[in-house]
N, C-alpha and C. Protein backbone atom coordinates (compact mmCIF):
# COMPACT_ATOMS: atom_id res chain seq x y z
N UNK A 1 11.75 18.13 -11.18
CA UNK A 1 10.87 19.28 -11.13
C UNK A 1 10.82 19.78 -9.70
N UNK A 2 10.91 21.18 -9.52
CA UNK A 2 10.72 21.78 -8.12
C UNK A 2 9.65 22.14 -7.76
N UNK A 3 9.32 21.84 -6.89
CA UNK A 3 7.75 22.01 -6.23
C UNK A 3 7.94 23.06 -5.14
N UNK A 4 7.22 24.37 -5.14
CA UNK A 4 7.37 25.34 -4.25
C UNK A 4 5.96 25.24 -3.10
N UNK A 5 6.67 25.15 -1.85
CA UNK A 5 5.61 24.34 -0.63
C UNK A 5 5.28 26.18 -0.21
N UNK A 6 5.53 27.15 -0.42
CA UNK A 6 5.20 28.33 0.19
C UNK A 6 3.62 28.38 0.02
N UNK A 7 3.12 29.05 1.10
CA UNK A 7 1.44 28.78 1.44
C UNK A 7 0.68 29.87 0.33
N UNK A 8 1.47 30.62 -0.54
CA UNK A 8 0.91 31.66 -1.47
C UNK A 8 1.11 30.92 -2.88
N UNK A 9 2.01 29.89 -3.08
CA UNK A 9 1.90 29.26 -4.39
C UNK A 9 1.58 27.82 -4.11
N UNK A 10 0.97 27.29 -2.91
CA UNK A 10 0.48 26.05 -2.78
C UNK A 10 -1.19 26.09 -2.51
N UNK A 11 -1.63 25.47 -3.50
CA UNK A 11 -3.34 25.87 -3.48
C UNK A 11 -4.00 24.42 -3.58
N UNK A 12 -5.30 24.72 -2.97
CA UNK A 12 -6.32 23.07 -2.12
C UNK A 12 -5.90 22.08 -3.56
N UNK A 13 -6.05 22.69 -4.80
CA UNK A 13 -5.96 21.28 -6.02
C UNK A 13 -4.60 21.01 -5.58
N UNK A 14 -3.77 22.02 -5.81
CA UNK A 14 -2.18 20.87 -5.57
C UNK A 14 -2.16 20.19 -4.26
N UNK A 15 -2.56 20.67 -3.41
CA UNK A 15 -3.09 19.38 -2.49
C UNK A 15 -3.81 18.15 -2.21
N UNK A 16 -4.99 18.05 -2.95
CA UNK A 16 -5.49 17.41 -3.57
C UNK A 16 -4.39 16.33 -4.21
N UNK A 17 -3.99 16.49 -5.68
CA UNK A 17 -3.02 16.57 -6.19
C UNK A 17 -2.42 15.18 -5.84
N UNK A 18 -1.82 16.05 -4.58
CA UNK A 18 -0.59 15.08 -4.50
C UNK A 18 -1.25 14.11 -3.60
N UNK A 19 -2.17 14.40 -2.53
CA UNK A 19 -3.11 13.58 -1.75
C UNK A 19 -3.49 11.76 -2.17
N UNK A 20 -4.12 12.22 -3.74
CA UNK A 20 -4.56 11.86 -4.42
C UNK A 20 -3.35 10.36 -5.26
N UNK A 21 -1.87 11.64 -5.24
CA UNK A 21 -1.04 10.64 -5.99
C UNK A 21 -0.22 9.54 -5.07
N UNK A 22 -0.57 10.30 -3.99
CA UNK A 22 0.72 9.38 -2.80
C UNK A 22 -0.48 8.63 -2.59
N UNK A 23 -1.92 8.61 -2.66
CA UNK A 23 -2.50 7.35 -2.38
C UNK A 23 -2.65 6.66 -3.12
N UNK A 24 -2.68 6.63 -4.59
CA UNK A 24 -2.33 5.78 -5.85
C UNK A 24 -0.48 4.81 -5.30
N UNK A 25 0.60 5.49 -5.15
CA UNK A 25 1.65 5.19 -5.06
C UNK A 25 1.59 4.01 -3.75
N UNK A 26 0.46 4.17 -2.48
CA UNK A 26 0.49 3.36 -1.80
C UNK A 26 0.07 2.50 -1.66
N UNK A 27 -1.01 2.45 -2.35
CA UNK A 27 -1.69 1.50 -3.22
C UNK A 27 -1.36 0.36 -3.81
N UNK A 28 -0.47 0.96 -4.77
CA UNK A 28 0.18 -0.17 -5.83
C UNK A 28 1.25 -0.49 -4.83
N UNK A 29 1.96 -0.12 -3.98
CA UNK A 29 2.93 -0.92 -3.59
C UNK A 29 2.14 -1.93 -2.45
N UNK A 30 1.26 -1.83 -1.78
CA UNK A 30 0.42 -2.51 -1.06
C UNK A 30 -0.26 -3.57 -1.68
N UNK A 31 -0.35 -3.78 -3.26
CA UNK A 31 -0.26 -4.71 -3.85
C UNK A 31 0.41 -5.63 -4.53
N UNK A 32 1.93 -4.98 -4.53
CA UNK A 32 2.72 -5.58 -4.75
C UNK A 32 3.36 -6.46 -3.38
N UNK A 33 2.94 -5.71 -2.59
CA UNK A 33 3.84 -6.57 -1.31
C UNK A 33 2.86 -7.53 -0.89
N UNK A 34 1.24 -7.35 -1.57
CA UNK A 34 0.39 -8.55 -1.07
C UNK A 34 0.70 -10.06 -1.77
N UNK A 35 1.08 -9.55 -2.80
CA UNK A 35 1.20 -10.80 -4.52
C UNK A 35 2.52 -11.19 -3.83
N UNK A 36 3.53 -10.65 -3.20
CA UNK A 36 4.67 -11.55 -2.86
C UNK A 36 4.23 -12.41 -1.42
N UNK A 37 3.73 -11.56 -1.19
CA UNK A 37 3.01 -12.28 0.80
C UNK A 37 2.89 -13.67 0.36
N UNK A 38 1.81 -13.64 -0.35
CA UNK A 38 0.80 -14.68 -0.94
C UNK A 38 1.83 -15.76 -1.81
N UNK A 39 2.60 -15.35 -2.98
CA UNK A 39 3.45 -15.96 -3.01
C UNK A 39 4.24 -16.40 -2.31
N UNK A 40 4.97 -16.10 -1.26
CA UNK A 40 6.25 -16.73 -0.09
C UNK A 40 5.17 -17.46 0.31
N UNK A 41 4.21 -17.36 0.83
CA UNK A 41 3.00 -17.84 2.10
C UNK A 41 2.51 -19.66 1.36
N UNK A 42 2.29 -19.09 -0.14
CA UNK A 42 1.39 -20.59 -1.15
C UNK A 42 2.31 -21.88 -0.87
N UNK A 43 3.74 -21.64 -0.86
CA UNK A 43 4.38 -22.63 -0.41
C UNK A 43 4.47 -23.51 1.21
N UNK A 44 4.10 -22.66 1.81
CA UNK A 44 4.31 -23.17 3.31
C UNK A 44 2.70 -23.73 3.76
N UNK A 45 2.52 -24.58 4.69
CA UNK A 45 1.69 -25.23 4.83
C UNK A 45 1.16 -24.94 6.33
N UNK A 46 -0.04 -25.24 6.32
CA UNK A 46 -0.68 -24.35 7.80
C UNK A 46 -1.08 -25.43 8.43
N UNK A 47 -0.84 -26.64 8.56
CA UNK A 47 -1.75 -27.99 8.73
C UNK A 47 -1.86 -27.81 10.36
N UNK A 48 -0.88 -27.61 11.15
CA UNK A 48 -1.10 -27.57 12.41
C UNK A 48 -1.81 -26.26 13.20
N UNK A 49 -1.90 -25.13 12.54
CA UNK A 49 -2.70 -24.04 12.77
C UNK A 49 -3.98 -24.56 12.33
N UNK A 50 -4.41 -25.07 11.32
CA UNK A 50 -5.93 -25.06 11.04
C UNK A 50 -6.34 -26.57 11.79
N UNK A 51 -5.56 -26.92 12.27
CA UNK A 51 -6.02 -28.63 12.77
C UNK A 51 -6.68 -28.24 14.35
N UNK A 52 -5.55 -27.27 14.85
CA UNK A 52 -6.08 -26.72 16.04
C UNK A 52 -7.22 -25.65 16.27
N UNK A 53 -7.64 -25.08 15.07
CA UNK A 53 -8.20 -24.34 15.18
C UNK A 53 -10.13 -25.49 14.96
N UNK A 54 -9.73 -26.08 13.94
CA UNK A 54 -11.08 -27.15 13.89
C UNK A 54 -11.05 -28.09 15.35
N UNK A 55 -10.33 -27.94 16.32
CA UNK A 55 -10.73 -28.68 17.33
C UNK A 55 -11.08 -28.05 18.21
C-alpha cells in the first residue's frame, strides 16, 4: 500500500496513526529481545558479581 507523505493529504489522525503503530511495533520487539536476554542470561551464573557486591 502507498502512503502519500504530502502535507495536504497527511492529517494529525494519520499521524497519530502511525505514532501509535510504530510504538506498538517497538514494543513487541522490546519484548521479544527481553524473553531472549533473560533466556541467554538464566543459564549463566552471577556468583562472583553478587558475592562482591554483598561484601
Amino acid at each position: 500500500m502507498f502512503f502519500c507523505l504530502r502535507s495536504d493529504n497527511f492529517n494529525l489522525k494519520t499521524q497519530w496513526e502511525l505514532f501509535l503503530f510504530y510504538l506498538l511495533k517497538s514494543g513487541c520487539c522490546l519484548v521479544i529481545f527481553y524473553i531472549f536476554f533473560k533466556l541467554l542470561m538464566s543459564r549463566s551464573t552471577f556468583s562472583t558479581s553478587t558475592a562482591s557486591l554483598c561484601w
